[in-house]
N, C-alpha and C. Protein backbone atom coordinates (compact mmCIF):
# COMPACT_ATOMS: atom_id res chain seq x y z
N UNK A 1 -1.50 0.43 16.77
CA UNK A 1 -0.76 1.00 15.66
C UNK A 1 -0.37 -0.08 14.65
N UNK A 2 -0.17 -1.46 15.17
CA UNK A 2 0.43 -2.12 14.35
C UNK A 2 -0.65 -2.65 13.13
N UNK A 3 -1.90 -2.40 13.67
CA UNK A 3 -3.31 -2.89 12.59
C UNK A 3 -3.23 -1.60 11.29
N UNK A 4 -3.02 -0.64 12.11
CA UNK A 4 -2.97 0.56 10.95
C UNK A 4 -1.97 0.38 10.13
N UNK A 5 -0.58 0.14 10.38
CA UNK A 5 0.41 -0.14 9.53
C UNK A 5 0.60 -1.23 8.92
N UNK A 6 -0.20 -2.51 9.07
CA UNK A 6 -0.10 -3.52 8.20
C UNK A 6 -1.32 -2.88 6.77
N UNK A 7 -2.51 -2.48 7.50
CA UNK A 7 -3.05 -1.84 6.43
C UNK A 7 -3.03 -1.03 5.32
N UNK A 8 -2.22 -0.20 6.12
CA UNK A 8 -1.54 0.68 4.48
C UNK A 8 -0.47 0.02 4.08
N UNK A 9 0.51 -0.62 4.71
CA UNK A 9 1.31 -1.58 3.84
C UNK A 9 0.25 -2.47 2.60
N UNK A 10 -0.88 -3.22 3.56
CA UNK A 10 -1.22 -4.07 2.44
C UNK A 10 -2.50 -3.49 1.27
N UNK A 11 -2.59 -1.67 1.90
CA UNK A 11 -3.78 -1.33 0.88
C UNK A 11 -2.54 -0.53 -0.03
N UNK A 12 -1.36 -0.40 0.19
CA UNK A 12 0.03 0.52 -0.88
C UNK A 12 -0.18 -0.68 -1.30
N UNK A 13 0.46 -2.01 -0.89
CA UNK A 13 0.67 -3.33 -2.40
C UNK A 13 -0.41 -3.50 -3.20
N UNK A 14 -1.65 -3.21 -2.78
CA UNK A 14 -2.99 -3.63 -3.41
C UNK A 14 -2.54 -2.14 -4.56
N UNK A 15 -2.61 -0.85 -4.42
CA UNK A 15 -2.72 0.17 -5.01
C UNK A 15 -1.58 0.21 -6.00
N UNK A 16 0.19 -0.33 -5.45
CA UNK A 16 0.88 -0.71 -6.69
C UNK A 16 0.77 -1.48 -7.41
N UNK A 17 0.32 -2.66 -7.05
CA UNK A 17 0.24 -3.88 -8.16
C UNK A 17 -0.88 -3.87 -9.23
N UNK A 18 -1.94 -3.15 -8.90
CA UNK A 18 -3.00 -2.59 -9.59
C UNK A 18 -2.18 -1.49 -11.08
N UNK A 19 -1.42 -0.55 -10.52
CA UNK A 19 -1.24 0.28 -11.69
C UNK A 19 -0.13 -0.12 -12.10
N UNK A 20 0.67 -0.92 -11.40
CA UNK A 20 1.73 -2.07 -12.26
C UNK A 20 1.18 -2.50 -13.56
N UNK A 21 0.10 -3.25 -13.05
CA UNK A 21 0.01 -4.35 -13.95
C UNK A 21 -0.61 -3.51 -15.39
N UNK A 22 -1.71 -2.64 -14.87
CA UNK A 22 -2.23 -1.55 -16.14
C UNK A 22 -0.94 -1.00 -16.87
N UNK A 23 -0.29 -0.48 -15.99
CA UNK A 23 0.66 -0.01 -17.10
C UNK A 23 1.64 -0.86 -18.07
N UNK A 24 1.75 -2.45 -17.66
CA UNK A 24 2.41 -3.37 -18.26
C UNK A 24 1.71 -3.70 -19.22
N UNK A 25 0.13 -3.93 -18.94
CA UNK A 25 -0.96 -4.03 -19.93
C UNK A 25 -0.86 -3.37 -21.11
N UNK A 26 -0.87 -1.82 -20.93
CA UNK A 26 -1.37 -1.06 -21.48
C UNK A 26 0.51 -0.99 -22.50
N UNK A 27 1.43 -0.65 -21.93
CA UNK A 27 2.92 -0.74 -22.30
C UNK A 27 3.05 -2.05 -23.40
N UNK A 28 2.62 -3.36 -23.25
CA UNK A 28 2.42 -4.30 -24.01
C UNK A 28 2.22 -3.84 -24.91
N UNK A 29 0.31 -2.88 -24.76
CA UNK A 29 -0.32 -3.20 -25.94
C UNK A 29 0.30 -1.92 -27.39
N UNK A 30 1.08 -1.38 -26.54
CA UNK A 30 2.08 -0.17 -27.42
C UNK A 30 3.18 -0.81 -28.27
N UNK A 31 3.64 -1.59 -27.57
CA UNK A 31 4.84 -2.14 -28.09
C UNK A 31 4.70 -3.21 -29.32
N UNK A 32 3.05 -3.86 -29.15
CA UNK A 32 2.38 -4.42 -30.69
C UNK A 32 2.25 -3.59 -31.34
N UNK A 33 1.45 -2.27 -31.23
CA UNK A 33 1.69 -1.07 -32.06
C UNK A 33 2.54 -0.53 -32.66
N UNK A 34 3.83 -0.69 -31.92
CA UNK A 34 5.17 -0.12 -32.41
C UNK A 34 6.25 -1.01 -32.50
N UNK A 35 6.22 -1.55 -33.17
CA UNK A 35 7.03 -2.71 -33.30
C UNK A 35 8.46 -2.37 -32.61
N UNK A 36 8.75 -1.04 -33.48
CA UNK A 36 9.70 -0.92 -33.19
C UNK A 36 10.37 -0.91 -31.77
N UNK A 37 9.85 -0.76 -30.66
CA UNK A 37 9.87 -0.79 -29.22
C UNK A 37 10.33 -2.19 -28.80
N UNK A 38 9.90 -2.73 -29.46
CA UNK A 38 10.36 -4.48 -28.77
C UNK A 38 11.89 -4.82 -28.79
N UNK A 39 12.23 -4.14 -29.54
CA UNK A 39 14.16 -3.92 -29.39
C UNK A 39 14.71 -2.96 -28.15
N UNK A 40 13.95 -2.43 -27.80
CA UNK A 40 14.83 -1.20 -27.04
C UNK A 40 14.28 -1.75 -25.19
N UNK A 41 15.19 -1.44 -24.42
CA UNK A 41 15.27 -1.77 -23.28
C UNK A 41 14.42 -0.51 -22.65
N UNK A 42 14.05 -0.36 -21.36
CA UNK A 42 13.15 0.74 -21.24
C UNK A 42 14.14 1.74 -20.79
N UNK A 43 15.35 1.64 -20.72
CA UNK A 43 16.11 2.54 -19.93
C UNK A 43 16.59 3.31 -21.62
N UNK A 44 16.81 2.42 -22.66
CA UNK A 44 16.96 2.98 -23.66
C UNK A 44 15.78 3.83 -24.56
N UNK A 45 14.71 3.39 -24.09
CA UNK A 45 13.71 3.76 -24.29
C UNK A 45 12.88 5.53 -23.77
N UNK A 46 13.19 5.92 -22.68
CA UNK A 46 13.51 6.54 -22.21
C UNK A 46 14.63 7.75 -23.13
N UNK A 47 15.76 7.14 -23.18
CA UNK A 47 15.77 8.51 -24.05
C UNK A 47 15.63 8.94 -25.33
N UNK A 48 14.65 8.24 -25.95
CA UNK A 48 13.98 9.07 -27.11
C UNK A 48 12.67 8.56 -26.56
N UNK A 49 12.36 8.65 -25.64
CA UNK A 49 10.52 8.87 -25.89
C UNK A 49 9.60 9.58 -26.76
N UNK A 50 10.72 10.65 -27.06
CA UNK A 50 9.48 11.67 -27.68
C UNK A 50 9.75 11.14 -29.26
N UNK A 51 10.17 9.95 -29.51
CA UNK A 51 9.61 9.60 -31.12
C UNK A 51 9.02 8.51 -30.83
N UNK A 52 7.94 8.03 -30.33
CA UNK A 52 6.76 7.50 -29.77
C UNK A 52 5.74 8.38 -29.87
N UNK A 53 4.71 7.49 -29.31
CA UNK A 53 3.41 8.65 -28.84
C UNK A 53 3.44 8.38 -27.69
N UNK A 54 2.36 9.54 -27.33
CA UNK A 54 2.84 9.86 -25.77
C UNK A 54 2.12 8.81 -24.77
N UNK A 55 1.50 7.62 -25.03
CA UNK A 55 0.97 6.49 -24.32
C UNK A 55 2.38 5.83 -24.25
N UNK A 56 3.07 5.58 -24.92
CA UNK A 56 4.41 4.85 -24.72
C UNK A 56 5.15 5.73 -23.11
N UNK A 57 5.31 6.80 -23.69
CA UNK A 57 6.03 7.45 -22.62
C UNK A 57 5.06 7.33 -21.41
N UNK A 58 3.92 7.50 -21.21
CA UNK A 58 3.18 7.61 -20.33
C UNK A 58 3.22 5.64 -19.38
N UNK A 59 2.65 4.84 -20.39
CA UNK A 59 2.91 4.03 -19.73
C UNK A 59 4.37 2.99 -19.15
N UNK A 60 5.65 3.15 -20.72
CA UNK A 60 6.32 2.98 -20.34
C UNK A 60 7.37 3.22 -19.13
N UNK A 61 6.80 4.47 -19.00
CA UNK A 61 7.56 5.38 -18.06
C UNK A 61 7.08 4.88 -16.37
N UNK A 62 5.36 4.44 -16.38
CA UNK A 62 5.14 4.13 -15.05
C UNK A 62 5.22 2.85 -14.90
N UNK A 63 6.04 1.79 -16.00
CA UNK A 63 6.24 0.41 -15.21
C UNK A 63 7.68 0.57 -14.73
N UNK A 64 8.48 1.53 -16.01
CA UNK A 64 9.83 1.62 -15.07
C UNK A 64 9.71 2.04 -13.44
N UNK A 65 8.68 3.15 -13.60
CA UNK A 65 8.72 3.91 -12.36
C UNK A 65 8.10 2.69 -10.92
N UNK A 66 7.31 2.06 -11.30
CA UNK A 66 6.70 0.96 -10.71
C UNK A 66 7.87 -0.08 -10.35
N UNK A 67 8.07 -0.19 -11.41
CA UNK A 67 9.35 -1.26 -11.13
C UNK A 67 10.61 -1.15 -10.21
N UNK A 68 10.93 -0.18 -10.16
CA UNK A 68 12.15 0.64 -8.89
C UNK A 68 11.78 0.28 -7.40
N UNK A 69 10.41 0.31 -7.11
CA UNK A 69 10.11 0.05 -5.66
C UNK A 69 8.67 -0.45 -5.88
């Protein structure tokens, strides 16, 4: 049991750090787009998403979400 559970432990870190990093990527490349974003914290960010486009919300939303655990 213990081979199986190091494995999905270390194939979950392989599978978060993967869409971590895309969404930091991708969240970056919004925030050159929108200038305006580079002021706002993501928690502030968050509540007006919807005067963004919806790649902001989409990715901003999954590094916060990434970022929690």
């Amino acid at each position: 049991m213990e081979a199986s559970v190091g494995w999905r432990v270390g194939s979950m870190t392989i599978h978060h750090d993967r869409h971590h990093g895309t969404y930091v990527a991708n969240f970056n490349a919004q925030i050159k787009a929108n200038p305006a974003l580079a002021n706002l914290s993501l928690e502030a960010l968050q509540g007006q998403v919807s005067a963004f486009p919806t790649a902001v919300r989409n990715n901003g939303g999954g590094h916060w979400n990434h970022s929690q655990f």
